[in-house]
Protein backbone atom coordinates (compact mmCIF):
# COMPACT_ATOMS: atom_id res chain seq x y z
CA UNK A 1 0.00 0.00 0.00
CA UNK A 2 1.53 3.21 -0.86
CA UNK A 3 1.25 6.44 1.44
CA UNK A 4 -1.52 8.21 -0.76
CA UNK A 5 -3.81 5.42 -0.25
CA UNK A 6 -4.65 5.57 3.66
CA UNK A 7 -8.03 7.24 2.91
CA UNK A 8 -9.10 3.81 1.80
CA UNK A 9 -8.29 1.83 5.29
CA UNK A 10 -11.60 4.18 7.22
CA UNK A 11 -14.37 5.90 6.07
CA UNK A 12 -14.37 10.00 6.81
CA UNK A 13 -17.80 11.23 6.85
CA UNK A 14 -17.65 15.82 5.76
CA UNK A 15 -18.49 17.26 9.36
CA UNK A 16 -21.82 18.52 7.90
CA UNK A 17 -22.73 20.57 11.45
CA UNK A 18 -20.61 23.22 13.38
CA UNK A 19 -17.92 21.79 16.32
CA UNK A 20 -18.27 23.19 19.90
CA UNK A 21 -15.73 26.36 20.47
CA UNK A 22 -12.52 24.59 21.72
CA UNK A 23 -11.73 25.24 25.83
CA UNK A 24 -8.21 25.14 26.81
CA UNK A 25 -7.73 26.17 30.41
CA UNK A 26 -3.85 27.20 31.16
CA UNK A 27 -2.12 25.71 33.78
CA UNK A 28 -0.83 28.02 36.18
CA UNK A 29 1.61 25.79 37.56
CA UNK A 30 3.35 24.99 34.12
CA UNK A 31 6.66 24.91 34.19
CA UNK A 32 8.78 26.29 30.64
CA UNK A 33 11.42 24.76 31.63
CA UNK A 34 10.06 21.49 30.13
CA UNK A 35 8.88 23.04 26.91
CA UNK A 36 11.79 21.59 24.38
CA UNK A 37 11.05 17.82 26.56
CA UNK A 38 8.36 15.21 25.16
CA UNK A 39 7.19 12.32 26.88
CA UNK A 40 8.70 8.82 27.20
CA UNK A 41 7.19 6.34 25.15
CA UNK A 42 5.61 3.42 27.34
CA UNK A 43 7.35 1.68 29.95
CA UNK A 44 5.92 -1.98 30.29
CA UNK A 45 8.38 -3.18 32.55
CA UNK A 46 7.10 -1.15 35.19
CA UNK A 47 3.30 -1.84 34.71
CA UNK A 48 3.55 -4.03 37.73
CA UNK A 49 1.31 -6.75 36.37
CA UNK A 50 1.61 -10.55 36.27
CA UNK A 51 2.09 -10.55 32.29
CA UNK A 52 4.72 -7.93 32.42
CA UNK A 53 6.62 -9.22 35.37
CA UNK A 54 6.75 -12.98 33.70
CA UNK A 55 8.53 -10.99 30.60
CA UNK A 56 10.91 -8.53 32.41
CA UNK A 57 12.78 -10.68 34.57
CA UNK A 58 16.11 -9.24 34.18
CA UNK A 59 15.72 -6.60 37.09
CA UNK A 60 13.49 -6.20 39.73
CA UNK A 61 10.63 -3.72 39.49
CA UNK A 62 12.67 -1.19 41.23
CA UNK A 63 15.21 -1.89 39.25
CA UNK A 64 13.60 -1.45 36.16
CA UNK A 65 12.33 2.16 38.01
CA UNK A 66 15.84 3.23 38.69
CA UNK A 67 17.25 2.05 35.78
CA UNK A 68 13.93 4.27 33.78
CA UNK A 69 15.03 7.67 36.19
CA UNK A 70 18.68 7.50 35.41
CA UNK A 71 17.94 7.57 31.87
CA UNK A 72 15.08 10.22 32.24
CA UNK A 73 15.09 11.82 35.61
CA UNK A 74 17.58 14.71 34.69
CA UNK A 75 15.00 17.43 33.71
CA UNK A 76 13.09 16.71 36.82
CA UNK A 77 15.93 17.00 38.94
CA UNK A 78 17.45 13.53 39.71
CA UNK A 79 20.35 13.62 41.62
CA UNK A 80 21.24 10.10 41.67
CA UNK A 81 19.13 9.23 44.46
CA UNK A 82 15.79 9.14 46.20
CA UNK A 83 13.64 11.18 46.84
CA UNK A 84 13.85 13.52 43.86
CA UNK A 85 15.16 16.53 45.22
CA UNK A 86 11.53 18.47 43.70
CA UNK A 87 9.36 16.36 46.00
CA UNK A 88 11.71 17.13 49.05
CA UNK A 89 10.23 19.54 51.45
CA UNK A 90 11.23 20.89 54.13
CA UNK A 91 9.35 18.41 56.69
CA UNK A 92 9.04 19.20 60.60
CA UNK A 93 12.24 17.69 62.68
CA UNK A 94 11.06 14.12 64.37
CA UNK A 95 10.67 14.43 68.07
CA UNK A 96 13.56 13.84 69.57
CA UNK A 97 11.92 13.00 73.14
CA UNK A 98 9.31 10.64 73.92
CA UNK A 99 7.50 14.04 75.75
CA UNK A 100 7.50 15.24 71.83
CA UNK A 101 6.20 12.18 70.40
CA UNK A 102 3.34 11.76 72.65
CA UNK A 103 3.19 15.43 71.58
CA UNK A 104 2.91 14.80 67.92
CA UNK A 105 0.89 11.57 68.41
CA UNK A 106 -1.98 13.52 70.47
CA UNK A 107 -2.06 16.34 68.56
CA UNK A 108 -4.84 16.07 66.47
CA UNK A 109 -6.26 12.94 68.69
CA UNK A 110 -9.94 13.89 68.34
CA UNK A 111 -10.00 14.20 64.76
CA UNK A 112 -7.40 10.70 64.32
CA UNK A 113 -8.37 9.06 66.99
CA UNK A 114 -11.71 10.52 68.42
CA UNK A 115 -10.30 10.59 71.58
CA UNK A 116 -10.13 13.35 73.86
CA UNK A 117 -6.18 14.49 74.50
CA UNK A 118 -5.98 13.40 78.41
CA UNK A 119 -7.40 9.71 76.89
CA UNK A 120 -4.79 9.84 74.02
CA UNK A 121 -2.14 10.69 76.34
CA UNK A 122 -3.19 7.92 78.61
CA UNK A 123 -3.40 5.56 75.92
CA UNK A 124 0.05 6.42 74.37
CA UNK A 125 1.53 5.78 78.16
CA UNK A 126 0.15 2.16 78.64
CA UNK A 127 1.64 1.40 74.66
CA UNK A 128 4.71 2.59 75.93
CA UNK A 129 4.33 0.57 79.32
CA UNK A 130 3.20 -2.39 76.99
CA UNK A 131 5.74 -2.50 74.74
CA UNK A 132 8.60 -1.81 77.63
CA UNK A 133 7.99 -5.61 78.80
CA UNK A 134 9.24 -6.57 75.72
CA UNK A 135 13.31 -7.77 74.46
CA UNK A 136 14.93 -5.11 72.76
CA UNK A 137 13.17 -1.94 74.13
CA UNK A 138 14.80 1.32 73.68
């Protein structure tokens, strides 16, 4: 088949009746910087599923993940490892003292827990109690 003839593989019916007005709403959060980038063709090694993962047995998943970021991850900032330096945030410090923990476990213990803070607080001490009994307890 030569390259003129596709119009004989599908009928084209004439659009005989006037198309809606076309709505494009920008994205404010578009970034330029990716403007001259397109994007990767499929990646059916890391589809996850049972027919994939019986043909791509060279690597693991994650394998097949890092292997996919080192080849593409530049323009979205990878640094050679996890996590991409664009998701990192700067996240709260981690309680240091178990006075901060029950802190930051409490906290919001009505709306995660439905429990008043005095009962959280008493709860979080008999867990700690609990698990003090057992080998290995720091």
């Amino acid at each position: 088949m030569k390259s003129g003839n596709v119009d004989k593989l599908f009928n084209v019916e004439p659009i005989d009746f006037e198309l809606p007005a076309f709505n494009f709403t920008t994205n404010p959060d578009y970034n330029h910087k990716y403007n001259n980038l397109s994007a990767s063709p499929g990646q059916p090694q890391l589809t996850g599923d049972s027919a994939n993962l019986a043909k791509y047995k060279e690597k693991s998943l994650e394998g097949y993940a890092i292997k996919f970021i080192e080849k593409n991850g530049k323009p979205v900032g990878w640094d050679g490892k996890f996590p991409l330096s664009a998701l990192q945030t700067d996240a709260p410090p981690e309680p240091t003292t178990p006075k901060e923990k029950e802190t930051q476990l409490c906290a919001n213990s009505h709306a995660d827990f439905r429990l008043a803070k005095a009962e959280c607080r008493t709860q979080v001490a008999q867990c700690v109690f609990d698990e003090s009994k057992k080998p290995n307890f720091d």
